[in-house]
C-alpha atoms as a PDB file:
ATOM      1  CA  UNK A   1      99.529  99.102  69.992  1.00  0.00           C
ATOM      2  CA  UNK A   2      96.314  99.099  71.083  1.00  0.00           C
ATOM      3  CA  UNK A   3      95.873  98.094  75.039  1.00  0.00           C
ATOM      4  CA  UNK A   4      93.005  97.437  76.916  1.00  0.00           C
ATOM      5  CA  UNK A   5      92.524 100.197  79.755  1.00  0.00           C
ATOM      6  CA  UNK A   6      91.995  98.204  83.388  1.00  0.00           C
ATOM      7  CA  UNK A   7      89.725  99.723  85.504  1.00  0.00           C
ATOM      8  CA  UNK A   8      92.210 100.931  87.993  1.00  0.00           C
ATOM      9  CA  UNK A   9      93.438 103.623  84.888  1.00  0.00           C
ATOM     10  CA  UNK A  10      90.462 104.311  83.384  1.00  0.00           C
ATOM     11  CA  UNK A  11      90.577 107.765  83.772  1.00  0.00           C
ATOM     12  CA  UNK A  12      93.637 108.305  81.971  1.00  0.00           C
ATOM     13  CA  UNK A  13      91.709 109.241  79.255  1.00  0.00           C
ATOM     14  CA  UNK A  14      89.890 111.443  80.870  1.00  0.00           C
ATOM     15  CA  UNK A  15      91.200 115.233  81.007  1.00  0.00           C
ATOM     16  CA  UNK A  16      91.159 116.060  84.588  1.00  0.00           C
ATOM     17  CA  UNK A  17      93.690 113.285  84.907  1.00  0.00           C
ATOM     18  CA  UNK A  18      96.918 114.889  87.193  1.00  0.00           C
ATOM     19  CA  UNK A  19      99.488 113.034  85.954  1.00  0.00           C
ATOM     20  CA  UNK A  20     102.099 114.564  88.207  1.00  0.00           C
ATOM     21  CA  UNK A  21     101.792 111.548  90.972  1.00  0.00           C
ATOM     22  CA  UNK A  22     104.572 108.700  91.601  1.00  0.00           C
ATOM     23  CA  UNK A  23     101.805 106.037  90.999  1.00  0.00           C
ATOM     24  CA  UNK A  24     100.941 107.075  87.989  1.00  0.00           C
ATOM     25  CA  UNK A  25     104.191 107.968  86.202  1.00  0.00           C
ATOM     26  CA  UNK A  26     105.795 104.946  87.711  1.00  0.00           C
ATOM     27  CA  UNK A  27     103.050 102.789  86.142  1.00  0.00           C
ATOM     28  CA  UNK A  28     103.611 105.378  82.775  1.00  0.00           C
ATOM     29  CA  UNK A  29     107.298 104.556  83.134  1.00  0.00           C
ATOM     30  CA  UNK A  30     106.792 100.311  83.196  1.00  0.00           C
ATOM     31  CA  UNK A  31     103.599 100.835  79.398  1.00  0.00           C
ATOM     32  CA  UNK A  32     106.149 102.773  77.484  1.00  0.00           C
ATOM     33  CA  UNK A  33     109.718 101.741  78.491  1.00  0.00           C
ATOM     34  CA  UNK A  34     109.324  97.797  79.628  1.00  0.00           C
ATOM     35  CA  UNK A  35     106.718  96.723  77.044  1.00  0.00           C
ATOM     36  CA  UNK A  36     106.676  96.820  72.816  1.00  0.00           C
ATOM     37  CA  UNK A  37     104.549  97.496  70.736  1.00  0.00           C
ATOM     38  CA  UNK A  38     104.140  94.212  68.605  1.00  0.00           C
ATOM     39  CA  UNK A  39     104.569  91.895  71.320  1.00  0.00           C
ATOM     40  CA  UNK A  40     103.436  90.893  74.868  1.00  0.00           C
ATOM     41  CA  UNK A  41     106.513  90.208  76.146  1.00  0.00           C
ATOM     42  CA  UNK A  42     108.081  91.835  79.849  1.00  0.00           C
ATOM     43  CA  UNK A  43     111.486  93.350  78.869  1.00  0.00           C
ATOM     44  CA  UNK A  44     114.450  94.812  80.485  1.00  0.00           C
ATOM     45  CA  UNK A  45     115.212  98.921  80.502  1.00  0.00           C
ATOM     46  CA  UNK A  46     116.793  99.599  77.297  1.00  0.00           C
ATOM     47  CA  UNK A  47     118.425 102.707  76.269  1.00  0.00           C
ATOM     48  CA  UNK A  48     121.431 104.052  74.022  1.00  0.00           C
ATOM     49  CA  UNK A  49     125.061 103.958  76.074  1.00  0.00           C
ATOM     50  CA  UNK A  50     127.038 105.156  72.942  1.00  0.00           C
ATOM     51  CA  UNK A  51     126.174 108.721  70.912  1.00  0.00           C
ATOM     52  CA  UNK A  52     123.347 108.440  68.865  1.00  0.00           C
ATOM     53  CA  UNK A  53     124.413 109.389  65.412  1.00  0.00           C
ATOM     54  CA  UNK A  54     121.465 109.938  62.877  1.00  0.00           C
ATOM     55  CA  UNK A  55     121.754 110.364  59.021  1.00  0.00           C
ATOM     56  CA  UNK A  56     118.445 111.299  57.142  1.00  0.00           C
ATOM     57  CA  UNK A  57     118.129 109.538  53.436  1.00  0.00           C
ATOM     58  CA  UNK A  58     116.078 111.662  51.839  1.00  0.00           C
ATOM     59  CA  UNK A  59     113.528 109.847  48.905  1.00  0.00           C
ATOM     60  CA  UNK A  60     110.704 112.935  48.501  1.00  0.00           C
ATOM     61  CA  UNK A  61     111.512 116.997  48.230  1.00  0.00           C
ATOM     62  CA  UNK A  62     111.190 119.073  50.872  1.00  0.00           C
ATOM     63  CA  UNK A  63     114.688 118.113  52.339  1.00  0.00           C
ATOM     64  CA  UNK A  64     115.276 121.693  54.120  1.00  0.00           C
ATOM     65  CA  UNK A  65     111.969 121.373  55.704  1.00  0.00           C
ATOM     66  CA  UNK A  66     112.519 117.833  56.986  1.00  0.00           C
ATOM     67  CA  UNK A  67     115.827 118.435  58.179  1.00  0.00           C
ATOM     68  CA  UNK A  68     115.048 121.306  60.285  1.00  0.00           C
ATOM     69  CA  UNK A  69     112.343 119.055  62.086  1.00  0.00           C
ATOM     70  CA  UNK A  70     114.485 116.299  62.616  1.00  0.00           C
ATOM     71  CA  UNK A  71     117.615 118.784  64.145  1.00  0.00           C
ATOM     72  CA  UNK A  72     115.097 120.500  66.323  1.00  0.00           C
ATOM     73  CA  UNK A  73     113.556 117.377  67.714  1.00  0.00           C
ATOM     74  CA  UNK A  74     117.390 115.925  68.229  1.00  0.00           C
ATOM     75  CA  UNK A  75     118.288 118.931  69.958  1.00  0.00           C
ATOM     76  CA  UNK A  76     114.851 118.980  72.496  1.00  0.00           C
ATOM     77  CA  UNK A  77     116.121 115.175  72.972  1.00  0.00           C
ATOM     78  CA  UNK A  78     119.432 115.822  73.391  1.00  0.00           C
ATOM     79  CA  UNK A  79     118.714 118.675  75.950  1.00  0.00           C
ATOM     80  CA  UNK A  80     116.422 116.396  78.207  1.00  0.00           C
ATOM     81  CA  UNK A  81     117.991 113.385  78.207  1.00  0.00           C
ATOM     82  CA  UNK A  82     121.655 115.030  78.885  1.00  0.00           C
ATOM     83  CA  UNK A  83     122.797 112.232  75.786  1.00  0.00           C
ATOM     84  CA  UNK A  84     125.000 112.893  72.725  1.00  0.00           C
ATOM     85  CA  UNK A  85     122.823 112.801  70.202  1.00  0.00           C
ATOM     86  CA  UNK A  86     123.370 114.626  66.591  1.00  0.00           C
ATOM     87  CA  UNK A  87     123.057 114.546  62.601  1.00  0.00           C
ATOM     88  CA  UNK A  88     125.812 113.116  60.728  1.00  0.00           C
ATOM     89  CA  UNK A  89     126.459 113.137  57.016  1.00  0.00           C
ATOM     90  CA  UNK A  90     126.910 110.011  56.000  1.00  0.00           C
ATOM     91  CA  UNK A  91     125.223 106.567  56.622  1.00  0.00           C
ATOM     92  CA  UNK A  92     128.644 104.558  57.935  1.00  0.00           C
ATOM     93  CA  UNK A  93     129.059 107.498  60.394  1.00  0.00           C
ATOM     94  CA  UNK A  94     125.544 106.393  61.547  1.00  0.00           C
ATOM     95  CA  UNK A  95     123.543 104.228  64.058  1.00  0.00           C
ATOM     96  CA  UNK A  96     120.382 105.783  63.274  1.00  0.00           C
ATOM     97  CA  UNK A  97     118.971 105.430  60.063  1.00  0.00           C
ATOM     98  CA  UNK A  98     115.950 107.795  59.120  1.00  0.00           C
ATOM     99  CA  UNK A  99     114.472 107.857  55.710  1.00  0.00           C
ATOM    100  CA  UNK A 100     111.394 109.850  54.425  1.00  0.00           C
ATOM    101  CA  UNK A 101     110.085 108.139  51.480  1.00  0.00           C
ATOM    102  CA  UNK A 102     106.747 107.828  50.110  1.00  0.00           C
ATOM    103  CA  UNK A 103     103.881 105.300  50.190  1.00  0.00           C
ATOM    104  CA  UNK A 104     104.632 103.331  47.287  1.00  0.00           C
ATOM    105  CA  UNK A 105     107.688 102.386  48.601  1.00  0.00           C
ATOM    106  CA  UNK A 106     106.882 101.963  52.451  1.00  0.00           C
ATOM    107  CA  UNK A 107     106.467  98.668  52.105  1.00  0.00           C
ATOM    108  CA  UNK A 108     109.759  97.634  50.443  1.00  0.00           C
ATOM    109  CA  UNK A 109     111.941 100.211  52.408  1.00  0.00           C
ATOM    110  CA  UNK A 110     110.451  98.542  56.039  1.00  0.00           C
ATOM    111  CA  UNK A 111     111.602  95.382  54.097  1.00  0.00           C
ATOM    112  CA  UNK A 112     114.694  96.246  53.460  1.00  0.00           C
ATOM    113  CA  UNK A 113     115.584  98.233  56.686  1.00  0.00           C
ATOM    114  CA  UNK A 114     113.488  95.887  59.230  1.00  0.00           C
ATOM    115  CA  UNK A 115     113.222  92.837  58.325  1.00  0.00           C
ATOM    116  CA  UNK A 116     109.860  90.964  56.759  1.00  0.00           C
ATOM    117  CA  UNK A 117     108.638  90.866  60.273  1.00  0.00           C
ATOM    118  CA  UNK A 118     108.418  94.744  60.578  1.00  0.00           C
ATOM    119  CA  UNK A 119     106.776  94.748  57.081  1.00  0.00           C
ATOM    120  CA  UNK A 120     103.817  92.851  58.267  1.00  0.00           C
ATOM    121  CA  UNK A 121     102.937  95.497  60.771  1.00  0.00           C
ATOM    122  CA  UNK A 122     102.960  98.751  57.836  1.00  0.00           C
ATOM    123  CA  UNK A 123      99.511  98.213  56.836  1.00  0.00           C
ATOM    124  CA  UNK A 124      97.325 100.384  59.859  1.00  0.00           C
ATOM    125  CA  UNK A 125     100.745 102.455  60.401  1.00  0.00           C
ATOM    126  CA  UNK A 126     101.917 106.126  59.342  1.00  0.00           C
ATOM    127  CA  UNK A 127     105.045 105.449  60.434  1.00  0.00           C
ATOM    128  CA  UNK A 128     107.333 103.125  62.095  1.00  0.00           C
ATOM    129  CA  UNK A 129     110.646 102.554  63.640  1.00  0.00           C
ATOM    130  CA  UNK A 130     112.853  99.853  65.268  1.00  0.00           C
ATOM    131  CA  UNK A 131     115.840  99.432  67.034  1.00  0.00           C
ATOM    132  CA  UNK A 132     118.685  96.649  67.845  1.00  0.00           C
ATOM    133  CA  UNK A 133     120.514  95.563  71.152  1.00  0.00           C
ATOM    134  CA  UNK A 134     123.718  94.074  72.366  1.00  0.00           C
ATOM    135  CA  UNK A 135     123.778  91.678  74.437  1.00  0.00           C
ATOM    136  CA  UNK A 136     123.516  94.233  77.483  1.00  0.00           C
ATOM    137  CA  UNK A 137     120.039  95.517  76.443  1.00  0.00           C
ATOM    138  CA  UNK A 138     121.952  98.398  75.320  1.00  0.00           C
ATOM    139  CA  UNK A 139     120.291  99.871  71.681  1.00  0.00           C
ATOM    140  CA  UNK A 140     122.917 100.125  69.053  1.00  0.00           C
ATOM    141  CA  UNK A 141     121.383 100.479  65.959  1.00  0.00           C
ATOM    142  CA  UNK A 142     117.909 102.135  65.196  1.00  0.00           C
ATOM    143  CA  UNK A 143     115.656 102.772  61.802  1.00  0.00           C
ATOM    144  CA  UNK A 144     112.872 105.373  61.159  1.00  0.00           C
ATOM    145  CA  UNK A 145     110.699 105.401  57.836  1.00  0.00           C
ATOM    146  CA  UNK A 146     108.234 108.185  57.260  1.00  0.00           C
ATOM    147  CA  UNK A 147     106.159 108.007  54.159  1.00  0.00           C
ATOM    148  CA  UNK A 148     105.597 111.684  53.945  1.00  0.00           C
ATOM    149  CA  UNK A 149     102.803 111.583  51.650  1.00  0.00           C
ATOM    150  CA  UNK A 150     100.654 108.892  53.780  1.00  0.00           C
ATOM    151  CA  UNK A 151     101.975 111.212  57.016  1.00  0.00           C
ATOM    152  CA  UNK A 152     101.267 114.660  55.569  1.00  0.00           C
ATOM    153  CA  UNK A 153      97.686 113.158  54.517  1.00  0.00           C
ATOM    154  CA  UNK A 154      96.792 111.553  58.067  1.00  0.00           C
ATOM    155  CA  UNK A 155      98.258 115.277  59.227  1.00  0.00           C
ATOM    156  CA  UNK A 156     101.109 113.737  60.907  1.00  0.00           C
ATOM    157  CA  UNK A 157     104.014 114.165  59.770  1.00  0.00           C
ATOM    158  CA  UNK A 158     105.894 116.340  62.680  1.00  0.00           C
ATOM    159  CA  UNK A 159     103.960 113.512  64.771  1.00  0.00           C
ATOM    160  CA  UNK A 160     105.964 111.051  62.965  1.00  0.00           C
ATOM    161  CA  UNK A 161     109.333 112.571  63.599  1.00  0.00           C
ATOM    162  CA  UNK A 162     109.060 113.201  67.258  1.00  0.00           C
ATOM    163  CA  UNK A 163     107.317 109.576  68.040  1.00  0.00           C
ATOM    164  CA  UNK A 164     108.988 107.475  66.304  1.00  0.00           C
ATOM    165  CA  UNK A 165     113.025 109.256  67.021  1.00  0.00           C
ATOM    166  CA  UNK A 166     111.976 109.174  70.664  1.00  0.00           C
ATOM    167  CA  UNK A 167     110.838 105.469  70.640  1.00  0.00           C
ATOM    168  CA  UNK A 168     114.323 104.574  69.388  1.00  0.00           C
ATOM    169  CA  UNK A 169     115.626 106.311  72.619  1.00  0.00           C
ATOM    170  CA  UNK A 170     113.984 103.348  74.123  1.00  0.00           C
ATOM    171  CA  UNK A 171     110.224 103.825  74.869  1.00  0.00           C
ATOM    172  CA  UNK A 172     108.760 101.245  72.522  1.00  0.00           C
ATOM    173  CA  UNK A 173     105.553 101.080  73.512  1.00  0.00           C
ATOM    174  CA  UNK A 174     102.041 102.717  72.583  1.00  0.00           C
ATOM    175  CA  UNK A 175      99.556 102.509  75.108  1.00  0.00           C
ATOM    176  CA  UNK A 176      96.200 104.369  75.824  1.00  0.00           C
ATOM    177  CA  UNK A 177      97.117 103.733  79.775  1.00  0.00           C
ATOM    178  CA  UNK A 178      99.356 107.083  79.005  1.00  0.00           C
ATOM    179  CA  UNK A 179      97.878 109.957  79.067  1.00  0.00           C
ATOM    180  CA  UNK A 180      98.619 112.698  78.192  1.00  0.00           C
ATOM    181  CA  UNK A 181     101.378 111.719  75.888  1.00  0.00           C
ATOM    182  CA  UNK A 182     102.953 111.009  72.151  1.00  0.00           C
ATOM    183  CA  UNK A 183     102.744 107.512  72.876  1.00  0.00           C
ATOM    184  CA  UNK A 184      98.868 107.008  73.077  1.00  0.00           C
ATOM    185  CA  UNK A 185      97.093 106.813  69.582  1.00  0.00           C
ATOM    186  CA  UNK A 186      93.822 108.043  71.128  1.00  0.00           C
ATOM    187  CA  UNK A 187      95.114 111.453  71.664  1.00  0.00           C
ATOM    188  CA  UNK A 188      95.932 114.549  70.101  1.00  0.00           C
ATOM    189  CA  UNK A 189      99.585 115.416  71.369  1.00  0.00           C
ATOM    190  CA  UNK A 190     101.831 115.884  68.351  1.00  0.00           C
ATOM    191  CA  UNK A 191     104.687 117.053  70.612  1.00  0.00           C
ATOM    192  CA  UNK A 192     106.158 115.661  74.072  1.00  0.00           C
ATOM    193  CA  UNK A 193     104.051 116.600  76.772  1.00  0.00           C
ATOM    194  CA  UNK A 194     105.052 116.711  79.959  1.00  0.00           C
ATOM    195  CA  UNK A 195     104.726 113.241  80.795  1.00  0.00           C
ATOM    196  CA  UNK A 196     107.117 112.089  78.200  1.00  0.00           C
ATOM    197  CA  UNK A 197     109.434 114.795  79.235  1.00  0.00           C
ATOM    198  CA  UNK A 198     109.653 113.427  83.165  1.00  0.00           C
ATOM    199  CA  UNK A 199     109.463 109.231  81.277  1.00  0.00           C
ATOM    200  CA  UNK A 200     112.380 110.768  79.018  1.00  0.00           C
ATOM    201  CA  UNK A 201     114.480 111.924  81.724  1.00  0.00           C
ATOM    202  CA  UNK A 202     113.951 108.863  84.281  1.00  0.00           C
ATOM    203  CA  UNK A 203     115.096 106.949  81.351  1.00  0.00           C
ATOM    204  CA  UNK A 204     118.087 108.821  80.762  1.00  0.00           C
ATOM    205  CA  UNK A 205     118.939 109.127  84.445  1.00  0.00           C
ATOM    206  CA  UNK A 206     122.713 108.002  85.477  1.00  0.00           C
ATOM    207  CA  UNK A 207     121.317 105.676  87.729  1.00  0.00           C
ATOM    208  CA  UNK A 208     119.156 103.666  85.450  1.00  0.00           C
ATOM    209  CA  UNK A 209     121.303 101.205  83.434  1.00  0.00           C
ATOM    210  CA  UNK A 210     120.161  99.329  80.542  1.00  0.00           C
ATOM    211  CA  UNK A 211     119.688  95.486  81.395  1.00  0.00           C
ATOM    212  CA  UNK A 212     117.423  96.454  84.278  1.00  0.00           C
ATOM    213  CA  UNK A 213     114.548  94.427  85.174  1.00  0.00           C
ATOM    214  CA  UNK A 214     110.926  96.514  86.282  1.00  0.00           C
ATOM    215  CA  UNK A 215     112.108  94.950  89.952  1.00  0.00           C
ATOM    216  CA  UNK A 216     115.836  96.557  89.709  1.00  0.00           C
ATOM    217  CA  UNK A 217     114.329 100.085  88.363  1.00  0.00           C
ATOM    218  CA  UNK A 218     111.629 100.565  90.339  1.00  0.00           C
ATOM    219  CA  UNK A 219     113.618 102.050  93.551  1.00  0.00           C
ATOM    220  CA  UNK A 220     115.525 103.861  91.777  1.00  0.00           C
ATOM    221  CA  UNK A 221     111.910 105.406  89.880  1.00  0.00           C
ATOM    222  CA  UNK A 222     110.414 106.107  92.999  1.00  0.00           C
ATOM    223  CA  UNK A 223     113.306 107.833  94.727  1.00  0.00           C
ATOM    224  CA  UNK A 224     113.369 110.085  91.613  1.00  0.00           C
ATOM    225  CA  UNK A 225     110.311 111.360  91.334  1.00  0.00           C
ATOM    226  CA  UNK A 226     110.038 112.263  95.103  1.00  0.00           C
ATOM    227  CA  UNK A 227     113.423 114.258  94.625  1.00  0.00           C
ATOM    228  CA  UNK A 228     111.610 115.630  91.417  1.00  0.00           C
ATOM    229  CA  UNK A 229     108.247 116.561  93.168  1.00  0.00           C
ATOM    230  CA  UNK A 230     110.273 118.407  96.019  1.00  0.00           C
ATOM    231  CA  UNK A 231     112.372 120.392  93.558  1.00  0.00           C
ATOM    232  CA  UNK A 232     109.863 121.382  91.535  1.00  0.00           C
ATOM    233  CA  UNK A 233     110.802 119.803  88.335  1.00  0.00           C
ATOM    234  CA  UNK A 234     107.200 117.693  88.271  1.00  0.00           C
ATOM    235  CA  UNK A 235     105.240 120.509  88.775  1.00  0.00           C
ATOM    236  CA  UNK A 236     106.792 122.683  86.334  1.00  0.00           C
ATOM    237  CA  UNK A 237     107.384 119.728  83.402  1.00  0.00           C
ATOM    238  CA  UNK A 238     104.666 120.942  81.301  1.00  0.00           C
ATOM    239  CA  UNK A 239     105.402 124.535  80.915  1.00  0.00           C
ATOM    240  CA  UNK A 240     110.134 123.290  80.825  1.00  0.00           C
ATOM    241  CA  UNK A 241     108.783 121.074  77.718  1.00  0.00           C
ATOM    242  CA  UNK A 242     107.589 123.560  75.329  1.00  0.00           C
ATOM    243  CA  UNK A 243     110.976 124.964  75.508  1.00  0.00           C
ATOM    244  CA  UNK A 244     111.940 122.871  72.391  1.00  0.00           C
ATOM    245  CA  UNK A 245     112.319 124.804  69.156  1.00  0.00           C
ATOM    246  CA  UNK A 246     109.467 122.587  67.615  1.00  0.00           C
ATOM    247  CA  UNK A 247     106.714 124.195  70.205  1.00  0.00           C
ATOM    248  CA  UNK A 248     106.492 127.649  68.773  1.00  0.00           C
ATOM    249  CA  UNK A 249     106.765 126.687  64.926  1.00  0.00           C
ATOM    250  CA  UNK A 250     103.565 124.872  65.593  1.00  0.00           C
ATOM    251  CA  UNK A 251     101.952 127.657  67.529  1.00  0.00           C
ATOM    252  CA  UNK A 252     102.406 126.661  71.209  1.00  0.00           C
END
């Protein structure tokens, strides 16, 4: 989605930006988690209760290669977020549904996973994923579709994986008010940065319930990230992030 920057975060695109302030992240924390993509809308915090349970459909070659990506990306996820999350080997064990296909048949497999109304947005996207909720805001069904040939050609294809499996978790939203982070199209990051690390973990927190309005969540935001700059864990996000097996098998 592409936002307009106000004035007031203007030099999030900048890179002397320090991220690693309350204001900032809390602001982060209401782009990516309380706002979608393809709509204007103000929503409620939404995030997985149950395991996540992911089977890949595989359309192109490479399966071995494709698999490892997704497990190591699951595992980084699983490992911040504290959430059962893990492949399964069939589709009715399943409540995540990830396919790599290829661009001929992007359109008709967002069609047939998403709806028409996802299939209107493919054209200007690599990628794309969605995901369902009860009626507690809880997400209890998710789809990702990578067309590995348009990915691999716009050189995005581990960008795909980790974007658009960590949007399901329940940050939505694309915005160039985030910086430095997967979910801002103007910049580089293929991997989590830091950022989405701390946004993935305040998400995940015990105290933050699904349902939540910005109102409801942002006390509980606030008195987590001052426990979080005290113990360190802000300062030191960057460098706990490339822990994930995906970091050094792209050179970090």
């Amino acid at each position: 989605m592409q936002s307009a920057l106000t004035p007031a975060l203007a030099p999030a695109l900048g890179p002397a930006v320090d991220w690693k302030n309350s204001a900032y992240i809390t602001q982060a924390f209401s782009e990516v988690a309380l706002k979608n993509e393809y709509d204007k809308d103000k929503h409620r915090v939404r995030k997985w209760r149950i395991p996540v349970r992911v089977f890949i459909e595989h359309q192109v070659g490479d399966r071995a290669l494709h698999t490892q990506l997704v497990q190591m990306h699951l595992a980084h996820l699983a490992e911040i977020t504290d959430h059962d999350i893990q492949l399964v080997d069939t589709l009715l064990d399943a409540n995540l549904h990830l396919v790599f296909t290829r661009q001929s048949q992007w359109e008709s497999e967002v069609t047939r996973l998403m709806g028409p109304s996802s299939a209107k947005n493919v054209h200007g996207s690599v990628c794309m994923a969605k995901f369902a909720l009860n009626a507690n805001s809880e997400i209890d069904r998710a789809w990702v579709i990578i067309p590995v040939d348009q990915a691999k050609m716009h050189g995005k294809l581990v960008a795909c994986v980790v974007e658009e499996i960590t949007q399901v978790l329940g940050l939505p939203n694309d915005s160039e008010k985030v910086f430095p982070s997967i979910f801002n199209d103007k910049t580089p990051q293929d991997l989590l940065t830091g950022l989405d690390y701390i946004l993935l973990k305040l998400l995940y927190s015990n105290q933050i319930r699904a349902g939540m309005t910005a109102k409801e969540a942002l006390p509980i935001i606030q008195a987590q990230l001052a426990q979080w700059q005290r113990d360190g864990t802000l300062i030191n996000a960057d460098k706990t992030v490339r822990q994930g097996e995906l970091y050094p098998l792209l050179g970090y």
